[in-house]
N, C-alpha and C. Protein backbone atom coordinates (compact mmCIF):
# COMPACT_ATOMS: atom_id res chain seq x y z
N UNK A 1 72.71 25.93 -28.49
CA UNK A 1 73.55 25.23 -29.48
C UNK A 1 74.37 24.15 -28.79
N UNK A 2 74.86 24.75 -27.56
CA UNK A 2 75.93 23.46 -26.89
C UNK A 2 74.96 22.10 -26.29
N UNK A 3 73.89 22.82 -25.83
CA UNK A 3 72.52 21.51 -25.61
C UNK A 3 72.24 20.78 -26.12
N UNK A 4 72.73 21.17 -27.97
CA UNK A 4 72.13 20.43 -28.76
C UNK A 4 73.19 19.29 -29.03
N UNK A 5 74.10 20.22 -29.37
CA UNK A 5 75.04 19.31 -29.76
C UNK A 5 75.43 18.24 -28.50
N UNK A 6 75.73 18.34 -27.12
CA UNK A 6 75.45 17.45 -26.03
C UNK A 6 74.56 16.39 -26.16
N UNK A 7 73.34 16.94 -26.70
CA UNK A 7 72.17 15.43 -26.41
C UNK A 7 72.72 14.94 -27.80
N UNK A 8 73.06 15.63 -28.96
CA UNK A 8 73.26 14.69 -30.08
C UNK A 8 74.91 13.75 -29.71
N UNK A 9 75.60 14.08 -28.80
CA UNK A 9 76.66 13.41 -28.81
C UNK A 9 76.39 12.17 -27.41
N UNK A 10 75.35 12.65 -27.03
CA UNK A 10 74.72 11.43 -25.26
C UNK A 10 74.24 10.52 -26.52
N UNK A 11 73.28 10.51 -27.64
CA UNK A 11 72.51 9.97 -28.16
C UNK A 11 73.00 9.29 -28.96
N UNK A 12 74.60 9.48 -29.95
CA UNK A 12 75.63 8.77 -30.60
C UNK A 12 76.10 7.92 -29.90
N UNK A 13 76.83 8.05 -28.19
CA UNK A 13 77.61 7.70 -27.92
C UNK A 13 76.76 6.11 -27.22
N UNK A 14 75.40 6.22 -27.25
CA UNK A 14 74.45 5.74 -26.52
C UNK A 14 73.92 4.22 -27.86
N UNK A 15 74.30 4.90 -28.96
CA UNK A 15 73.68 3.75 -29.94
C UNK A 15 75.05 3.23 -30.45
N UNK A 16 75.79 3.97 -29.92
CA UNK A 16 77.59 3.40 -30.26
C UNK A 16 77.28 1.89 -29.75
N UNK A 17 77.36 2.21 -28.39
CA UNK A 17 77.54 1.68 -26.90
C UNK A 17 76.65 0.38 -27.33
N UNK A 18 75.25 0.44 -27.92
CA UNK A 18 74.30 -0.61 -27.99
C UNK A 18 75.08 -1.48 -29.44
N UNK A 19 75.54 -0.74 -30.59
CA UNK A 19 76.05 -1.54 -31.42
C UNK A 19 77.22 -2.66 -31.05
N UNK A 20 78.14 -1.64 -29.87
CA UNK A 20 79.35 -2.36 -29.63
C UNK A 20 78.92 -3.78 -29.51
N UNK A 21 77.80 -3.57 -27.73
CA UNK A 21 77.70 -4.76 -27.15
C UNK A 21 76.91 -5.74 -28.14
N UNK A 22 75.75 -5.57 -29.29
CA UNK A 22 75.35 -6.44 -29.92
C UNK A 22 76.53 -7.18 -30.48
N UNK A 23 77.31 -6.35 -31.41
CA UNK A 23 78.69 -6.89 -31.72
C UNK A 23 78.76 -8.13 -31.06
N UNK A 24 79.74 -7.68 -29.57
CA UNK A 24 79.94 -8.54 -28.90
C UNK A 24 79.33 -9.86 -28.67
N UNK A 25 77.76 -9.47 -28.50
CA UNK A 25 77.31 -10.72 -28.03
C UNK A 25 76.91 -11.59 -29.36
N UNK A 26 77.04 -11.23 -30.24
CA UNK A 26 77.44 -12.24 -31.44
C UNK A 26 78.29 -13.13 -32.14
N UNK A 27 79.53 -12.46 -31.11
CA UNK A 27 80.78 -12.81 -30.97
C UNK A 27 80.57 -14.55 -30.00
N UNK A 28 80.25 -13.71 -29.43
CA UNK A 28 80.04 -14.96 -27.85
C UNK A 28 78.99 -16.00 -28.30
N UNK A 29 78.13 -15.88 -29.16
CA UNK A 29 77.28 -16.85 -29.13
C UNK A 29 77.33 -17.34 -30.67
């Protein structure tokens, strides 16, 4: 159960991380 919930929170924090920087670089350009 804690495995799971671990890869589901690596795997959130991971498409967070990719939204932020698109964000960003939309910002910039």
């Amino acid at each position: 159960m804690m495995l799971c919930l671990f890869r589901l929170f690596v795997f959130f924090s991971c498409t967070l991380r990719n939204v932020v920087i698109a964000l960003i670089t939309d910002e910039l350009l």
